[in-house]
Protein backbone atom coordinates (compact mmCIF):
# COMPACT_ATOMS: atom_id res chain seq x y z
CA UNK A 1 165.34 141.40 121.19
CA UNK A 2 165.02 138.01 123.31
CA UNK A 3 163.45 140.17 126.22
CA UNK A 4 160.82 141.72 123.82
CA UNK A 5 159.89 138.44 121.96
CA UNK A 6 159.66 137.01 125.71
CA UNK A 7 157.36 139.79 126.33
CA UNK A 8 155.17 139.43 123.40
CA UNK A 9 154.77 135.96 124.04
CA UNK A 10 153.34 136.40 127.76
CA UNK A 11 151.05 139.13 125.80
CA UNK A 12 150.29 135.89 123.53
CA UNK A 13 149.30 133.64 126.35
CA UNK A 14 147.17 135.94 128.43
CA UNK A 15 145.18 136.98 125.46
CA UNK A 16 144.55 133.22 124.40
CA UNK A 17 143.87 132.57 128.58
CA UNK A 18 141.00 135.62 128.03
CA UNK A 19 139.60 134.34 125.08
CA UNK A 20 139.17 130.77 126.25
CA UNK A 21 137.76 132.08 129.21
CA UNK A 22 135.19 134.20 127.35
CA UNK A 23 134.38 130.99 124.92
CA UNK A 24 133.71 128.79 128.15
CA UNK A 25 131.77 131.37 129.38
CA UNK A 26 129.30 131.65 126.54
CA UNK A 27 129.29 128.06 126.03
CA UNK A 28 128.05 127.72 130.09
CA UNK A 29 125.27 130.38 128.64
CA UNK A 30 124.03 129.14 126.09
CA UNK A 31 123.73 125.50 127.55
CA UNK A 32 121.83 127.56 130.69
CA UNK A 33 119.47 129.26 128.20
CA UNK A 34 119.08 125.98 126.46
CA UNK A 35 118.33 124.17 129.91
CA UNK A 36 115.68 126.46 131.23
CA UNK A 37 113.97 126.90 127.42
CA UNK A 38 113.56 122.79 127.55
CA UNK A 39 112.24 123.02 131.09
CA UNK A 40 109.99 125.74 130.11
CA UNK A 41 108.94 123.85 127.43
CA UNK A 42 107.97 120.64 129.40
CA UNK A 43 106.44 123.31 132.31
CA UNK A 44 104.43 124.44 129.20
CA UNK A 45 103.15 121.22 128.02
CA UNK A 46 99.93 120.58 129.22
CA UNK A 47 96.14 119.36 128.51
CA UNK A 48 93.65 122.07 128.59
CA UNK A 49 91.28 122.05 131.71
CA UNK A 50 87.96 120.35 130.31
CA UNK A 51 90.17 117.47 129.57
CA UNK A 52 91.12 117.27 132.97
CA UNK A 53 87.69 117.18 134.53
CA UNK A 54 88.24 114.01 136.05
CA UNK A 55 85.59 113.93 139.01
CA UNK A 56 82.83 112.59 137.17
CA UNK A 57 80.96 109.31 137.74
CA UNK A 58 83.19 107.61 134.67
CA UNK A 59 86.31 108.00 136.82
CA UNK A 60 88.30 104.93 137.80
CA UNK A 61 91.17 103.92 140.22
CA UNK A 62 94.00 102.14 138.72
CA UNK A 63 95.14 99.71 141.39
CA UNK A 64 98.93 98.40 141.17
CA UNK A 65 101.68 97.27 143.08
CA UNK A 66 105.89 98.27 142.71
CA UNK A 67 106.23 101.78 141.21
CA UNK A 68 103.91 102.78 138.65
CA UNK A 69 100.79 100.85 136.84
CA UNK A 70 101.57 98.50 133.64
CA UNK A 71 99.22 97.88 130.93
CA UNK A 72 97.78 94.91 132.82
CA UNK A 73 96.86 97.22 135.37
CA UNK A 74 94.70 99.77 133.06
CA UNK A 75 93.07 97.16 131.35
CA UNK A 76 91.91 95.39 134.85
CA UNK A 77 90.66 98.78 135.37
CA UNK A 78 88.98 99.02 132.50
CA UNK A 79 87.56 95.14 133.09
CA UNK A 80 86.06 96.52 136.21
CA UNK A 81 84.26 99.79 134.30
CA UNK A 82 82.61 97.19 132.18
CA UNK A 83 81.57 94.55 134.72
CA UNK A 84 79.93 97.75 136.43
CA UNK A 85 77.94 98.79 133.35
CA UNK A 86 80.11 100.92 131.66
CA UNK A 87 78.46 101.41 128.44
CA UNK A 88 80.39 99.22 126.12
CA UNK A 89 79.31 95.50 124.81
CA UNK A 90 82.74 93.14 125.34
CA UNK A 91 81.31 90.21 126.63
CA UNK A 92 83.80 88.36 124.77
CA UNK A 93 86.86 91.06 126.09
CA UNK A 94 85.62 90.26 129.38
CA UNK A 95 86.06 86.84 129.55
CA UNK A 96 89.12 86.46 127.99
CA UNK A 97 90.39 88.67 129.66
CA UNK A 98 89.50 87.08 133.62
CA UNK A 99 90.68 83.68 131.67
CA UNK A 100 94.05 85.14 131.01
CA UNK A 101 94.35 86.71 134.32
CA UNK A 102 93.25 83.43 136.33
CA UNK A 103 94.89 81.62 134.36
CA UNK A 104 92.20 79.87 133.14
CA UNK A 105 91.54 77.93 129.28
CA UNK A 106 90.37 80.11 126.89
CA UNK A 107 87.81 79.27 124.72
CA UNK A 108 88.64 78.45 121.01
CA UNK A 109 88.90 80.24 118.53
CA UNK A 110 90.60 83.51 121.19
CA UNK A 111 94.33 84.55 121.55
CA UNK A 112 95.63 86.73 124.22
CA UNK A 113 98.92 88.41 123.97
CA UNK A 114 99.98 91.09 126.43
CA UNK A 115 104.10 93.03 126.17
CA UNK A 116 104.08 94.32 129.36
CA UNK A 117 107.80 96.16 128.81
CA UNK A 118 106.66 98.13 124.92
CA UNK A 119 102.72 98.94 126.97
CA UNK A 120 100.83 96.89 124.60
CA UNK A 121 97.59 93.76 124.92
CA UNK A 122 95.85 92.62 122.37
CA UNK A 123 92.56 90.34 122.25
CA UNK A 124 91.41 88.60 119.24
CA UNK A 125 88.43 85.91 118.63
CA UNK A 126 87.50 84.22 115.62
CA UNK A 127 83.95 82.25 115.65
CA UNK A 128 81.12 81.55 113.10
CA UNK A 129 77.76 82.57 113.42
CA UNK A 130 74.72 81.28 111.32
CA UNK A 131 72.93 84.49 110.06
CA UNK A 132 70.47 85.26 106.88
CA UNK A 133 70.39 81.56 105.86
CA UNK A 134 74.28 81.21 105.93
CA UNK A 135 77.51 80.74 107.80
CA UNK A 136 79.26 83.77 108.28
CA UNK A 137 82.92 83.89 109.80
CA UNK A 138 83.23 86.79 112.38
CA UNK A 139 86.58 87.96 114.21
CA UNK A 140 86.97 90.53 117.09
CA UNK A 141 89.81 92.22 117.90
CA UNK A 142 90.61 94.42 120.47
CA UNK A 143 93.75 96.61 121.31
CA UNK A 144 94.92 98.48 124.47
CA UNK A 145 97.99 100.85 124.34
CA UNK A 146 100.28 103.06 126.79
CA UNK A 147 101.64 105.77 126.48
CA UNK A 148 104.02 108.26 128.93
CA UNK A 149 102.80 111.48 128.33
CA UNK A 150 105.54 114.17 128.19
CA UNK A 151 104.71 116.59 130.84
CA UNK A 152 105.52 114.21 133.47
CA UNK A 153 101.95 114.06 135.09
CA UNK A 154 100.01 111.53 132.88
CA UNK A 155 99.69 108.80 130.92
CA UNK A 156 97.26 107.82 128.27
CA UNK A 157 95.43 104.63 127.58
CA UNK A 158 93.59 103.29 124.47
CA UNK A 159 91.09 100.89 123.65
CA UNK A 160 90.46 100.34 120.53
CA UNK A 161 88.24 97.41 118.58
CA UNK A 162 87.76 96.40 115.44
CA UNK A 163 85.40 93.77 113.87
CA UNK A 164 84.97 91.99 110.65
CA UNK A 165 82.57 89.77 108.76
CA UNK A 166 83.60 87.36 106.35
CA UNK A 167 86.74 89.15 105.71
CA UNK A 168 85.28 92.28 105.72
CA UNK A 169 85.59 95.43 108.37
CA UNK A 170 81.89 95.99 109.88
CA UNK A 171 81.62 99.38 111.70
CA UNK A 172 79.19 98.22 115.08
CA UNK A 173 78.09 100.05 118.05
CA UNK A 174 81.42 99.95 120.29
CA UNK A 175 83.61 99.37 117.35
CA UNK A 176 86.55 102.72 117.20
CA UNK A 177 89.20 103.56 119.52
CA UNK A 178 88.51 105.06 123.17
CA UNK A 179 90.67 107.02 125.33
CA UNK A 180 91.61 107.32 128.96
CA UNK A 181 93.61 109.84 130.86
CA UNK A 182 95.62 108.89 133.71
CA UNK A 183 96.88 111.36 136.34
CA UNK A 184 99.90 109.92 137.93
CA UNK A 185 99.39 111.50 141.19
CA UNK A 186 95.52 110.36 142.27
CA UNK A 187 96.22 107.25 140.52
CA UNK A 188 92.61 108.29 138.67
CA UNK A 189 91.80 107.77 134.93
CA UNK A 190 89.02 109.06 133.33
CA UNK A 191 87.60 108.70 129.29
CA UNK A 192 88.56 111.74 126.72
CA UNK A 193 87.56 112.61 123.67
CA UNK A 194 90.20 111.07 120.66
CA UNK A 195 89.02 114.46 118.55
CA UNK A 196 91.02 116.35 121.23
CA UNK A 197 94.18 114.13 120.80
CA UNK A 198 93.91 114.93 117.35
CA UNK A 199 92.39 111.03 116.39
CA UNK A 200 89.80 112.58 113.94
CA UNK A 201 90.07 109.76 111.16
CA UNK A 202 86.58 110.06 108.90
CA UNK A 203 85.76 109.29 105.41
CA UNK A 204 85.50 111.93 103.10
CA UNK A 205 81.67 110.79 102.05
CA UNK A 206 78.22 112.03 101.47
CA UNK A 207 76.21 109.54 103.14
CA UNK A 208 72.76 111.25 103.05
CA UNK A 209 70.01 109.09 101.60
CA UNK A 210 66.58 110.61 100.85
CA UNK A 211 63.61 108.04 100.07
CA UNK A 212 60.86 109.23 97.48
CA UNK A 213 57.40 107.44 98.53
CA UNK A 214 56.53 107.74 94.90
CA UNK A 215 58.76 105.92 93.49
CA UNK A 216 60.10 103.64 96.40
CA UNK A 217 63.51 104.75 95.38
CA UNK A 218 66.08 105.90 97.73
CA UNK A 219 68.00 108.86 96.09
CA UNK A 220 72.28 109.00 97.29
CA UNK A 221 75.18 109.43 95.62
CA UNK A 222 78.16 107.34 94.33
CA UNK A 223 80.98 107.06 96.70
CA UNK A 224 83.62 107.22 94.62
CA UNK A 225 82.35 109.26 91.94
CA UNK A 226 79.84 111.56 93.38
CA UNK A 227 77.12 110.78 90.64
CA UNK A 228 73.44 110.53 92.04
CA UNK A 229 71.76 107.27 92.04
CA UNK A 230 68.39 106.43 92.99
CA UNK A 231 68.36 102.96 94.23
CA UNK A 232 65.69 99.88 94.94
CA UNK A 233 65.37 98.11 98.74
CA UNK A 234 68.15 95.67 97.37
CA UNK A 235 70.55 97.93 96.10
CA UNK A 236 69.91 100.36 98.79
CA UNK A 237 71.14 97.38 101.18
CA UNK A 238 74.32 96.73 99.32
CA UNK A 239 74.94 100.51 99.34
CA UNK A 240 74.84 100.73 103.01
CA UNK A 241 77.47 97.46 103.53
CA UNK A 242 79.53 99.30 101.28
CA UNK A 243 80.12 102.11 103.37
CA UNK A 244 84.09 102.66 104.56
CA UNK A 245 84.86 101.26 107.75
CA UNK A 246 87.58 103.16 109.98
CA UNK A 247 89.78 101.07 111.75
CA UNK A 248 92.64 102.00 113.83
CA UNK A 249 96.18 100.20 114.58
CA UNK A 250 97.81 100.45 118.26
CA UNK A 251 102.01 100.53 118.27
CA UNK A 252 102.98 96.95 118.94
CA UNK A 253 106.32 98.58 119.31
CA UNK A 254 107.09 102.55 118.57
CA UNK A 255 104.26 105.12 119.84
CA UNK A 256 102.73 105.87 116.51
CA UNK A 257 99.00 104.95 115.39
CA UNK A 258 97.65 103.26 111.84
CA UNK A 259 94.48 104.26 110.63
CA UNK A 260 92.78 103.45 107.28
CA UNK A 261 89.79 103.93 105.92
CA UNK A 262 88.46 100.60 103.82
CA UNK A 263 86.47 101.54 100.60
CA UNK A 264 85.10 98.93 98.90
CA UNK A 265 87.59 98.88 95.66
CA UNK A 266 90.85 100.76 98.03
CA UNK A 267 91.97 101.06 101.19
CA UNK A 268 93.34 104.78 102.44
CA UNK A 269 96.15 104.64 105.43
CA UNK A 270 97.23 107.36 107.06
CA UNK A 271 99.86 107.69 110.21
CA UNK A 272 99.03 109.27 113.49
CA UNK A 273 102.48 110.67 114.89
CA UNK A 274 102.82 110.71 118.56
CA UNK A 275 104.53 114.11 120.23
CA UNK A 276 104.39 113.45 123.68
CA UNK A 277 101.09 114.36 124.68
CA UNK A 278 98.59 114.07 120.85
CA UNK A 279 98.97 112.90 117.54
CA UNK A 280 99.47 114.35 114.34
CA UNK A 281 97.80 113.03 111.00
CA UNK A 282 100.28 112.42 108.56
């Protein structure tokens, strides 16, 4: 009897050495298959090609020293674009920015803050401007962003500005948020579209206006309730101040961007999620 319960227990013990081999052994598969899915996945993540088109005349260097660029870096790239005549009027992001590098006093009424270690500047100036027989209180702020892009090969870079009047958002010519993409290798960045990152913020609006001679009426509709409404010079005017204003939000800290849409009675935010490489409206 002691022989066969000896021999039942070595039975015991071999089968238990099998089956922990055979447990190890799918464990040490599944963790491969897991492995080369993620590295697929990153091999997989790319921008299309007419994103990546970046020989064209809008193409800049990013000059830096120690290991890879910093935010300073892409914005004195950017600095240089617009000192060149890159199409963009920042007379006021110029400046204080050269101040800030050199040094140098800035003039009142402008803050510069730059966080070097989260990828994130910020510009803002506050003056008053005499204008239509009044004094009206104007403030400009600009943001630049960074972001690692997950396929290992770029980064991204985004200026964006925003301007208001008398406590109100003003859409202008270079107000909106602008995009760079940054190849890590040639050390090149070039502008993008924000559509094809999926920024594609935009009021939901008719803003057609149609002007009847006859009556000197301009014919639009409501904004908020659709109606029609056939408006005087005056009230045509006000109509057109009212119209929403996008403005966007860089990540002080976290990768994600605010946008909101300012009517003139409510203000619409939505969240742009960041996945690596575009966002996702929210």
């Amino acid at each position: 009897m002691l022989g066969l319960t000896l021999q039942l227990n070595l039975k015991m013990t071999d089968m238990m050495k099998k089956i922990a081999c055979l447990s190890l052994l799918m464990l040490l598969l599944v963790s491969c298959s897991n492995t080369n899915k993620n590295n697929t996945n990153a091999q997989n993540q790319s921008y299309p090609e007419d994103m990546l088109e970046f020989e064209s005349p809008y193409s800049t260097t990013v000059k830096y020293e120690g290991a890879s660029p910093d935010i300073t870096d892409f914005i004195n790239a950017r600095v240089v674009e617009e000192e060149e005549g890159m199409p963009m009027d920042s007379g006021n992001f110029i400046d204080a920015w050269l101040y800030f590098m050199r040094h140098g006093k800035q003039k009142p009424g402008t803050t510069v803050f730059v966080d070097k270690k989260n990828g994130y500047a910020s510009i803002t100036s506050e003056y008053t401007i005499e204008y239509d027989g009044g004094t009206n209180k104007c403030k400009i702020i600009y943001e630049m962003c960074l972001w690692n892009c997950d396929d290992g090969k770029h980064k991204l870079f985004a200026l964006n500005h925003n301007f208001m009047v008398n406590g109100r958002y003003r859409e202008g010519q270079t107000t909106g948020i602008n995009f760079s993409l940054y190849e890590n290798a040639r050390h090149i960045m070039w502008n993008v579209v924000a559509e094809d990152l999926g920024v594609n913020v935009h009021p939901d609006t008719d803003e057609d206006a149609e002007y009847d001679s006859e009556t000197g009426l301009t014919h639009v509709k409501d904004r908020e309730t659709g109606k029609p409404l056939k408006l005087n010079d005056d009230e045509y005017l006000r109509w057109l101040e009212e119209k929403p204003v996008v403005t966007y939000w860089l990540p002080k800290q976290g990768k994600d961007i605010i946008a909101e849409i300012h009517h003139p009675t409510r203000t619409e935010t939505f969240r742009l999620v960041w996945d690596g490489m575009r966002f996702t409206r929210q």
